[in-house]
C-alpha atoms as a PDB file:
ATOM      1  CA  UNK A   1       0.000   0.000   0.000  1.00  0.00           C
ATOM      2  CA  UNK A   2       1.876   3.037  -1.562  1.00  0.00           C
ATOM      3  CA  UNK A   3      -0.568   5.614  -0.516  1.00  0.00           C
ATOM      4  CA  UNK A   4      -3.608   5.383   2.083  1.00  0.00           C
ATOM      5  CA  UNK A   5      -7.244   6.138  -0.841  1.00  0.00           C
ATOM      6  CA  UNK A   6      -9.948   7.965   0.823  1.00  0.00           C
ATOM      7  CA  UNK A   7     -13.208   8.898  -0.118  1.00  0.00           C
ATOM      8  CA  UNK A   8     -14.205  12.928  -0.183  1.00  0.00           C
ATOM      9  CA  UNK A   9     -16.494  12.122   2.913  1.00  0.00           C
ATOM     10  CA  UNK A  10     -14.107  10.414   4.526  1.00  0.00           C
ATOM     11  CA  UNK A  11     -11.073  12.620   4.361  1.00  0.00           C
ATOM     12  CA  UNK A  12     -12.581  14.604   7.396  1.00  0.00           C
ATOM     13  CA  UNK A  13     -13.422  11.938   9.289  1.00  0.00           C
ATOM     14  CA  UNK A  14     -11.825   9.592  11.833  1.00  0.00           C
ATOM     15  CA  UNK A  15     -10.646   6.567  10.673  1.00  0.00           C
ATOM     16  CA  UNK A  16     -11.706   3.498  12.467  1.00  0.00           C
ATOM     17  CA  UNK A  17      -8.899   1.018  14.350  1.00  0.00           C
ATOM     18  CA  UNK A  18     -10.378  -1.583  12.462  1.00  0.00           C
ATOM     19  CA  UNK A  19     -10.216  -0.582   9.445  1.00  0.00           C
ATOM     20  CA  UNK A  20      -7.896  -2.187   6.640  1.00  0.00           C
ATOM     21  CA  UNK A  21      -6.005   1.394   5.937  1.00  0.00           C
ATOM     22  CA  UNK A  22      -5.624   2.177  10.312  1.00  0.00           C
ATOM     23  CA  UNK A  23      -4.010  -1.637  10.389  1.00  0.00           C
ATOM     24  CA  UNK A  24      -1.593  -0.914   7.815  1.00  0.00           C
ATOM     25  CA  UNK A  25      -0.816   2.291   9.200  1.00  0.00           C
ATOM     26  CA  UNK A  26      -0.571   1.159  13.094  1.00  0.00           C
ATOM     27  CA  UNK A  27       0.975  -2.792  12.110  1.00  0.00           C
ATOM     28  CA  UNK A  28       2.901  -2.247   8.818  1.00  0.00           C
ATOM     29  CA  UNK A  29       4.229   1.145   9.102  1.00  0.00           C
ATOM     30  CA  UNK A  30       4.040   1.577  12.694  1.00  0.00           C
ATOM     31  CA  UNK A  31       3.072   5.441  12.443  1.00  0.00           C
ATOM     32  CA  UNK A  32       2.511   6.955  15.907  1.00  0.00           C
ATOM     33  CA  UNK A  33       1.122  10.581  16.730  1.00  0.00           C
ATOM     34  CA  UNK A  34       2.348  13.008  14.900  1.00  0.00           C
ATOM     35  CA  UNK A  35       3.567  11.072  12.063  1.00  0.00           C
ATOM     36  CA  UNK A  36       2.578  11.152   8.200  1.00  0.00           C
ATOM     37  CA  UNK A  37       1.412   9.148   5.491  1.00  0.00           C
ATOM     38  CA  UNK A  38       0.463   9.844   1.695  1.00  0.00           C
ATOM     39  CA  UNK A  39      -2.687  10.060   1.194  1.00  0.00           C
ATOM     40  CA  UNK A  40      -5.388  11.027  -1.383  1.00  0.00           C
ATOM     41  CA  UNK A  41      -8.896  11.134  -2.327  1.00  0.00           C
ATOM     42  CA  UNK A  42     -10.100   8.588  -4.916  1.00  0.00           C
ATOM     43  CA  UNK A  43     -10.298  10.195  -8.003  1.00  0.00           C
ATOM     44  CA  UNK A  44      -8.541  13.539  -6.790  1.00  0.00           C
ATOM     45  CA  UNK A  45      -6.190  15.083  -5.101  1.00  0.00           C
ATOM     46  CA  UNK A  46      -2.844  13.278  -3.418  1.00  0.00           C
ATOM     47  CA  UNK A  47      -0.710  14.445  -0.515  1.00  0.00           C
ATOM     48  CA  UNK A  48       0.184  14.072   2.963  1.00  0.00           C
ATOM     49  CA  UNK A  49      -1.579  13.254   6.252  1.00  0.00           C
ATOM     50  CA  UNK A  50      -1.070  14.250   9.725  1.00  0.00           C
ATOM     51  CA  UNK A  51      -2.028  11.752  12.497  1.00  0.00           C
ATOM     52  CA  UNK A  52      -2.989  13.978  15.077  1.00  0.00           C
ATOM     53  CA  UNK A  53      -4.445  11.171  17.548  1.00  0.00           C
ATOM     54  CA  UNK A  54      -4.647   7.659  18.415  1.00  0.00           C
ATOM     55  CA  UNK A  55      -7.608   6.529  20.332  1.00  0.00           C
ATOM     56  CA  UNK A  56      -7.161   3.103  21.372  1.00  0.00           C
ATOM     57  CA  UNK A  57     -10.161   3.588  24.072  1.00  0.00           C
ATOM     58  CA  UNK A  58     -12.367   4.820  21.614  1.00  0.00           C
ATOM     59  CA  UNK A  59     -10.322   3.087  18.605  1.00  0.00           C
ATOM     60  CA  UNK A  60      -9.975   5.675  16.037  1.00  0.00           C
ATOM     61  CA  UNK A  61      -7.557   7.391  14.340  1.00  0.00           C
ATOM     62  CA  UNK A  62      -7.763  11.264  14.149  1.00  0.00           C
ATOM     63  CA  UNK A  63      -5.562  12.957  11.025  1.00  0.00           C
ATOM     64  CA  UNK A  64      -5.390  15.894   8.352  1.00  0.00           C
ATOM     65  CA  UNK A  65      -5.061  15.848   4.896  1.00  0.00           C
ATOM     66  CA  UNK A  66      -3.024  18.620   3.208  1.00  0.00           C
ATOM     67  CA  UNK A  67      -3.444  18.117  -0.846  1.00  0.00           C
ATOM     68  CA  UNK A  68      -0.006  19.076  -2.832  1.00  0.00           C
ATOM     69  CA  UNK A  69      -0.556  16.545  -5.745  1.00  0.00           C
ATOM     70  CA  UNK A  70      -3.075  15.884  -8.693  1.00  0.00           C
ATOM     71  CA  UNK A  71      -2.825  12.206  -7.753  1.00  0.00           C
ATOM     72  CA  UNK A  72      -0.998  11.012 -11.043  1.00  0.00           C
ATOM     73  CA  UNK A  73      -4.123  11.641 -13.914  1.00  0.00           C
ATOM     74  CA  UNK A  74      -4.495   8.266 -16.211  1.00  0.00           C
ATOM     75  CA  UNK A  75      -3.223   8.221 -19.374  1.00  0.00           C
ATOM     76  CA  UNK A  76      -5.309   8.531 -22.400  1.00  0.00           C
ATOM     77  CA  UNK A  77      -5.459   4.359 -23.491  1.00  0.00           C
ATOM     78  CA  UNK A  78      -8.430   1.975 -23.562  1.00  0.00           C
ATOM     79  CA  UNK A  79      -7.821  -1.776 -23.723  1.00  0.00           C
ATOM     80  CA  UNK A  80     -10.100  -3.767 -24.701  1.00  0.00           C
ATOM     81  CA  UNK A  81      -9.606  -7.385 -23.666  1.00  0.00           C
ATOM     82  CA  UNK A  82     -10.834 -10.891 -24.526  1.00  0.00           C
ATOM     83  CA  UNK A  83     -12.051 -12.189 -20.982  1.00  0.00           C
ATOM     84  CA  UNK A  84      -9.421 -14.247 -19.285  1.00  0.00           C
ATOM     85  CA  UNK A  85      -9.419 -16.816 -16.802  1.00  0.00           C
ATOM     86  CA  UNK A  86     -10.663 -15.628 -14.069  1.00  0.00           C
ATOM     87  CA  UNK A  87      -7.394 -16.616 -12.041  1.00  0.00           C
ATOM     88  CA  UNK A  88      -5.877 -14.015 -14.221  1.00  0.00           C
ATOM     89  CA  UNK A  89      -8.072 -11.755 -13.851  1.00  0.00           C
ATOM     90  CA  UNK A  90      -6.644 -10.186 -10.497  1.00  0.00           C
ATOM     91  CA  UNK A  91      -3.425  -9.661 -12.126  1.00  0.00           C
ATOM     92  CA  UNK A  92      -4.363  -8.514 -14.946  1.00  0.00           C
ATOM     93  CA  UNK A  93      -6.261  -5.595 -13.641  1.00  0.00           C
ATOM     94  CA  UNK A  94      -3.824  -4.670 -11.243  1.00  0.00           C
ATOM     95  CA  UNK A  95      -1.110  -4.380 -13.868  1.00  0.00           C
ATOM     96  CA  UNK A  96      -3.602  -1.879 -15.900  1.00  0.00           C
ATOM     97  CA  UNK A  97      -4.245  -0.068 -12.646  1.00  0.00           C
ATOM     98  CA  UNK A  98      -0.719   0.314 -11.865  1.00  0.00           C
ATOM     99  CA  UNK A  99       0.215   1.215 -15.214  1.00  0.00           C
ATOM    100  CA  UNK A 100      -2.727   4.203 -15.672  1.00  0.00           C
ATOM    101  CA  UNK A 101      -4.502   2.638 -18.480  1.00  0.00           C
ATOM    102  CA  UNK A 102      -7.826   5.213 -18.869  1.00  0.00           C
ATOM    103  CA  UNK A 103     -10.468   2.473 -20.096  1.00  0.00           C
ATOM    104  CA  UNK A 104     -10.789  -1.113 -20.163  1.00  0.00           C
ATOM    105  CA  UNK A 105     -13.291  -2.868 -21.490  1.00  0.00           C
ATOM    106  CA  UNK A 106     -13.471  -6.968 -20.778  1.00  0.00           C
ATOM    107  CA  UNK A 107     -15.298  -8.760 -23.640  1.00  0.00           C
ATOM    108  CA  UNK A 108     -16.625 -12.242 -24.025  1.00  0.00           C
ATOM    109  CA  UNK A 109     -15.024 -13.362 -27.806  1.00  0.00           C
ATOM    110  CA  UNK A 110     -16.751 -15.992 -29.923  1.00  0.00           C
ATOM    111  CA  UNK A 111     -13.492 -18.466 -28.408  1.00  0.00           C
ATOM    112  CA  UNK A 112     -13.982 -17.205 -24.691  1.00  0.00           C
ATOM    113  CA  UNK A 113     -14.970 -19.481 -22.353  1.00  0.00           C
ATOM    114  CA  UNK A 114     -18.525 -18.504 -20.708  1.00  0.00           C
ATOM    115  CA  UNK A 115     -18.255 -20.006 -17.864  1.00  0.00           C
ATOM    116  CA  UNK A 116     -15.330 -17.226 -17.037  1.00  0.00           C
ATOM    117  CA  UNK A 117     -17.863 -14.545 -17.050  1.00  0.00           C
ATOM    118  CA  UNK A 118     -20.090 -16.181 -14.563  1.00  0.00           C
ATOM    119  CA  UNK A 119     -17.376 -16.059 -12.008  1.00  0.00           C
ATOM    120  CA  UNK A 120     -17.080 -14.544  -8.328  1.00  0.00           C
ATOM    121  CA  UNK A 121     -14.020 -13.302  -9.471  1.00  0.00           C
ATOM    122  CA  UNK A 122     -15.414 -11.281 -12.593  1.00  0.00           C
ATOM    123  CA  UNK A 123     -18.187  -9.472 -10.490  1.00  0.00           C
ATOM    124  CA  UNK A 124     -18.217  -5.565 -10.822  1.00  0.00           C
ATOM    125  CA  UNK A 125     -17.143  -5.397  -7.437  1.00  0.00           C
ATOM    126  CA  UNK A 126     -14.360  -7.655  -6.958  1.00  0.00           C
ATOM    127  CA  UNK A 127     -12.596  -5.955 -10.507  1.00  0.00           C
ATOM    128  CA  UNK A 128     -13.479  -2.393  -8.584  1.00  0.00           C
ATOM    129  CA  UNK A 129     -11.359  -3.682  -5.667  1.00  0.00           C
ATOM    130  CA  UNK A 130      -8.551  -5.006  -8.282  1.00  0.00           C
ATOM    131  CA  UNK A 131      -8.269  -2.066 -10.011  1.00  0.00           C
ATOM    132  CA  UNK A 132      -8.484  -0.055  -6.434  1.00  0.00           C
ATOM    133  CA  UNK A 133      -6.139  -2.303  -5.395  1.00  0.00           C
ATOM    134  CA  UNK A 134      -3.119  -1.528  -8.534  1.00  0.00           C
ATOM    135  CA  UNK A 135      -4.232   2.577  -8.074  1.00  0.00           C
ATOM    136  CA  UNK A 136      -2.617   2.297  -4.687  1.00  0.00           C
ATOM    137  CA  UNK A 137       0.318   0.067  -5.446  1.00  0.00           C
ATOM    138  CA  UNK A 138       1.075   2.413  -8.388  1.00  0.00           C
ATOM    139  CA  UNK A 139       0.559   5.549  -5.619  1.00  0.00           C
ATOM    140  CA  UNK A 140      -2.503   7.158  -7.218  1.00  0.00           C
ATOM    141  CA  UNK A 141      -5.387   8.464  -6.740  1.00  0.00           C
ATOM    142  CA  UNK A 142      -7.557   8.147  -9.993  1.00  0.00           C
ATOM    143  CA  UNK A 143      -9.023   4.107 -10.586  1.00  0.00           C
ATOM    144  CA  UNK A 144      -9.474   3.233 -14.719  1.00  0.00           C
ATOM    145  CA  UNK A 145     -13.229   2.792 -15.138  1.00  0.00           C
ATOM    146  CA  UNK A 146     -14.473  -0.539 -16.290  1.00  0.00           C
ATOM    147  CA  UNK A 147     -17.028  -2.210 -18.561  1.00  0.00           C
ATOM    148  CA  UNK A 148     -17.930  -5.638 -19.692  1.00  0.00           C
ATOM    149  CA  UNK A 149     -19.431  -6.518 -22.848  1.00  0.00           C
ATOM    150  CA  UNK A 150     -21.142 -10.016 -24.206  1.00  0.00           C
ATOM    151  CA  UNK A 151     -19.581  -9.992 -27.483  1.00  0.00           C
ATOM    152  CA  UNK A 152     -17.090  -8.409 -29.146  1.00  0.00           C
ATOM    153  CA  UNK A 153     -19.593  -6.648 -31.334  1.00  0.00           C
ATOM    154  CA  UNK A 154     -21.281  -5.446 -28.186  1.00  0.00           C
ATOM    155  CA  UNK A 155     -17.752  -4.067 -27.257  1.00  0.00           C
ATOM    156  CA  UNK A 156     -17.294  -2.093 -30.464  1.00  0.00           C
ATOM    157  CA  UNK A 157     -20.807  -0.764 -30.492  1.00  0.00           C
ATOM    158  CA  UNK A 158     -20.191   1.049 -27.024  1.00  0.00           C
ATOM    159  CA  UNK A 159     -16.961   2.609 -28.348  1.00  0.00           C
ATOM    160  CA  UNK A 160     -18.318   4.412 -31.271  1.00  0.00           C
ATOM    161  CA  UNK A 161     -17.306   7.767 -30.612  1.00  0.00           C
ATOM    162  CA  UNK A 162     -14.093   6.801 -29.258  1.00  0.00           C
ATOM    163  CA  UNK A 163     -13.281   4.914 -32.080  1.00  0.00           C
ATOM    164  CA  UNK A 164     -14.255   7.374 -34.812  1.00  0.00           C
ATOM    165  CA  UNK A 165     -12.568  10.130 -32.548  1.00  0.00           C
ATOM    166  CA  UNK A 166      -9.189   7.818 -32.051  1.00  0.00           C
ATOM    167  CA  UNK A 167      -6.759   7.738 -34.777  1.00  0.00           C
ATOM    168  CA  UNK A 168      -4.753   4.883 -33.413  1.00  0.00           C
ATOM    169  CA  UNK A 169      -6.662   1.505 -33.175  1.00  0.00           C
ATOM    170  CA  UNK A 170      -4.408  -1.554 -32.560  1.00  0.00           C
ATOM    171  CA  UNK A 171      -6.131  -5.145 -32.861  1.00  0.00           C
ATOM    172  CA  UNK A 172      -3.263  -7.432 -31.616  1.00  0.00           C
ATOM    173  CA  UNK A 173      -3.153 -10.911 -33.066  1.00  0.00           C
ATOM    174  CA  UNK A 174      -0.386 -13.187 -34.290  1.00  0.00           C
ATOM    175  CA  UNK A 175      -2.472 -14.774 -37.403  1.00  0.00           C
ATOM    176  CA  UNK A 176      -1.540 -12.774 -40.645  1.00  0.00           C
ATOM    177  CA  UNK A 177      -1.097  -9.586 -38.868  1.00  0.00           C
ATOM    178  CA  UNK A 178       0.234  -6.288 -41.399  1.00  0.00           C
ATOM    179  CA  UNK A 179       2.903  -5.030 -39.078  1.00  0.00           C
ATOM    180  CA  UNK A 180       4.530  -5.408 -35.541  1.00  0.00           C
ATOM    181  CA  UNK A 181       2.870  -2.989 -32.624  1.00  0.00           C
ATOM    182  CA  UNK A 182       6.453  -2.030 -32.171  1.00  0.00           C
ATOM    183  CA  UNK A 183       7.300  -0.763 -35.061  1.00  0.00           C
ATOM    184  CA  UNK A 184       4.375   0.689 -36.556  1.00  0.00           C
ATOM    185  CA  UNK A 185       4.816   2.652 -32.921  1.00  0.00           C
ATOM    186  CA  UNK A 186       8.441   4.214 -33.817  1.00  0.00           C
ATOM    187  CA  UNK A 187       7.656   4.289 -37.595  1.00  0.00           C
ATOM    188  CA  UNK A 188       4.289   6.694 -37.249  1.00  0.00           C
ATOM    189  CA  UNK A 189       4.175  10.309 -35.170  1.00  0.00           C
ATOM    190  CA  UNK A 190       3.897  10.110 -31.501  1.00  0.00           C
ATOM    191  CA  UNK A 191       0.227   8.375 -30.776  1.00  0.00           C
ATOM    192  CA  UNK A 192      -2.037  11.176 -28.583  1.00  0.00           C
ATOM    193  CA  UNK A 193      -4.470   9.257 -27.298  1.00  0.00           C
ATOM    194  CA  UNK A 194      -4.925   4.663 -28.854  1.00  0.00           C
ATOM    195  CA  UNK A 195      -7.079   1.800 -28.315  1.00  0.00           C
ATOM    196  CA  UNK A 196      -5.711  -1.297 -27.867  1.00  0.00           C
ATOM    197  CA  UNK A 197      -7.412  -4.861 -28.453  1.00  0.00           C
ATOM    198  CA  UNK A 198      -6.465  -8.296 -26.789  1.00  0.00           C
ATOM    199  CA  UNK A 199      -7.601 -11.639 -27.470  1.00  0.00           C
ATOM    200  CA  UNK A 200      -8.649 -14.231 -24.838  1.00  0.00           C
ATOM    201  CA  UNK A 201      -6.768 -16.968 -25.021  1.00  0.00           C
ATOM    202  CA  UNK A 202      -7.573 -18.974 -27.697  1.00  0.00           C
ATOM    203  CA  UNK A 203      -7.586 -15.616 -30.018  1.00  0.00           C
ATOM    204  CA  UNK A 204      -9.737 -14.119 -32.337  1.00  0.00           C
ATOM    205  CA  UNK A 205     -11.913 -16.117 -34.907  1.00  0.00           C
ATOM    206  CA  UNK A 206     -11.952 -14.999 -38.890  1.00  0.00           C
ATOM    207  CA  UNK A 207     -15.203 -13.259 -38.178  1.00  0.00           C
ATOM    208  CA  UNK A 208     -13.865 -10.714 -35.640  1.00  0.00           C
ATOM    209  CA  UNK A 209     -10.557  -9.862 -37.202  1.00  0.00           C
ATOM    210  CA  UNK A 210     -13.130  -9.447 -40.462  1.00  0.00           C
ATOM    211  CA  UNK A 211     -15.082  -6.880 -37.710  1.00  0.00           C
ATOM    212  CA  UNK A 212     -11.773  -5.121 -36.446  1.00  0.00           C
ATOM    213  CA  UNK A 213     -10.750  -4.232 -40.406  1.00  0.00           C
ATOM    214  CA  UNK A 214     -14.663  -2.639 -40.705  1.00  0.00           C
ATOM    215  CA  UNK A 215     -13.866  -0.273 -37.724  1.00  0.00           C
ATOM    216  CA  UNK A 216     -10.836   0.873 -39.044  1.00  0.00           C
ATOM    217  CA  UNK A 217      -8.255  -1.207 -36.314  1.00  0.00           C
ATOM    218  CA  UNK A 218      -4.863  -2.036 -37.859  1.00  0.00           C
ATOM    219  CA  UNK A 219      -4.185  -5.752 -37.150  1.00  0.00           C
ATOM    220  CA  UNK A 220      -0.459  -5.797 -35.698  1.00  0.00           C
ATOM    221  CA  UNK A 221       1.696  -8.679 -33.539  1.00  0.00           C
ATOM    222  CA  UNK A 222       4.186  -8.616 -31.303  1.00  0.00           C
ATOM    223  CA  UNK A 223       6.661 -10.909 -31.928  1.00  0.00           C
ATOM    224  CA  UNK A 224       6.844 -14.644 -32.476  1.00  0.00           C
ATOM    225  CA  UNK A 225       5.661 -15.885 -29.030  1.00  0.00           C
ATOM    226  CA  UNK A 226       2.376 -16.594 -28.366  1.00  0.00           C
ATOM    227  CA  UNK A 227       1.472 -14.925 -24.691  1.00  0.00           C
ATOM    228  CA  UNK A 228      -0.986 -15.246 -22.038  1.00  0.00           C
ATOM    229  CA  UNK A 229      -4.209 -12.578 -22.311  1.00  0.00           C
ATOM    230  CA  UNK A 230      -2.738 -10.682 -19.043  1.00  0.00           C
ATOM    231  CA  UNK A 231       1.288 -10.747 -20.518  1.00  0.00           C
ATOM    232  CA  UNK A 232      -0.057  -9.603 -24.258  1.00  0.00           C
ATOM    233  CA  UNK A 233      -2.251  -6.822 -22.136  1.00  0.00           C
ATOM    234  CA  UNK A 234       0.564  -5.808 -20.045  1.00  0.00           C
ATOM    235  CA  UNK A 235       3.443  -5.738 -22.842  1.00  0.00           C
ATOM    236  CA  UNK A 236       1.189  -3.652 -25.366  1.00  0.00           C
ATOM    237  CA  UNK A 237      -0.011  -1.278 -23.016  1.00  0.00           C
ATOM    238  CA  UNK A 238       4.002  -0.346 -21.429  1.00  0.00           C
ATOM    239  CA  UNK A 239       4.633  -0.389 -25.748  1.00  0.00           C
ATOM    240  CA  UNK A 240       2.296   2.235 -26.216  1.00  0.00           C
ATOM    241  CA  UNK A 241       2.836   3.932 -23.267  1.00  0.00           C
ATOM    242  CA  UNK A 242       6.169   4.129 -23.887  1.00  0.00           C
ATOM    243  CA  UNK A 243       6.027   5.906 -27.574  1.00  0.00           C
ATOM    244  CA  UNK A 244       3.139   8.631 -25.916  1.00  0.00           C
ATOM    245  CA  UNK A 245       5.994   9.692 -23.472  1.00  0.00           C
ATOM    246  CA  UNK A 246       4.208   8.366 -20.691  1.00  0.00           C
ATOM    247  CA  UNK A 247       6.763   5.937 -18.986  1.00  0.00           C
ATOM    248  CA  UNK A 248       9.766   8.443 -19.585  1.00  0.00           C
END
């Protein structure tokens, strides 16, 4: 835990003993009166935190915020991934979390597995607390909003306006792609905003490549190897990342 998130109604109020956050702060980093911590509100401002009292009678933790920081804005990429297993799934969102991915949008593919989408794992909340969970590792403050679609089709319907307003649309696939990610990166002007697609695991079928080419996505690989739906996520997104000036 890299920073301590707090809701705008919470920020002036005392945080239980018993909560998660007054553990960490008390048992990990043994803070003691008059100590601070970073600190932020979710989606706003990051900074530091004054512990001004420990209660242990009443158990509560009295502190102030003082904001200094924006709280590290995302950066302007949607992904839009083929649903994983859902033993991937906490990983995966983390790692687009911590890397400040704006969008991503989890899609059922004609080769996904349904049962994934029916798990405990995939429920809105449990990917809210995995992508809460990669803000704070990462140290910010601002959580990439998530969607989930039934079909790829579905997917692409919902992005309309982003994709007729996006110049850069990336399909990644390792089937009779035009071009690698990588170098159609370095070999075209400095990407302002993209939209990146991953397959599930098994890939996409003729039928949605066919659909990517209608909406305009260039169809590019990355390399020889064939990687897992959370690696391919991962590696594109620090790619494109990378060329916007993001991870300099």
């Amino acid at each position: 835990m890299n920073i301590c998130l707090f809701t705008q109604e919470e920020i002036n109020q005392p945080l239980n003993l018993k909560d998660e956050r007054a553990q960490h702060l008390i048992k990990v980093l043994h803070k003691k009166e008059g100590d601070t911590f970073t600190a932020g509100i979710v989606d706003g401002q990051s900074g530091t935190a004054a512990i001004s009292k420990i209660n242990l009678e009443e158990k509560y933790i009295s502190f102030t915020f003082q904001p200094q920081g924006d709280g590290k804005p995302l950066y302007p990429l949607t992904m839009i991934i083929g649903f994983p297993r859902p033993i991937q799934l906490k990983r995966l969102l983390r790692d687009m979390a911590g890397l400040g991915v704006d969008e991503i949008h989890l899609t059922a593919t004609q080769l996904t597995d349904k049962s994934y989408l029916k798990s405990d794992l995939a429920s809105p909340e449990n990917c809210r607390q995995m992508l809460f969970d990669g803000t704070v590792q990462a140290g910010g403050t601002h959580i990439p909003q998530i969607f989930m679609h039934a079909s790829l089709e579905e997917c692409l319907s919902a992005l309309k306006d982003k994709i007729s307003s996006t110049p850069d649309l990336y399909a990644l696939d390792n089937i009779d792609a035009s071009d690698s990610l990588n170098h159609r990166l370095l070999s075209n002007p400095q990407p302002k905003s993209a939209l990146a697609a991953i397959g599930s695991e098994r890939g996409w079928t003729a039928a949605e490549r066919k659909l990517f080419e209608e909406k305009g996505f260039c169809r590019l690989r990355m390399g020889e190897r064939i990687f897992r739906t959370e690696t391919a996520s991962t590696v594109a997104a620090s790619l494109i990342l990378a060329r916007m000036g993001k991870l300099e």
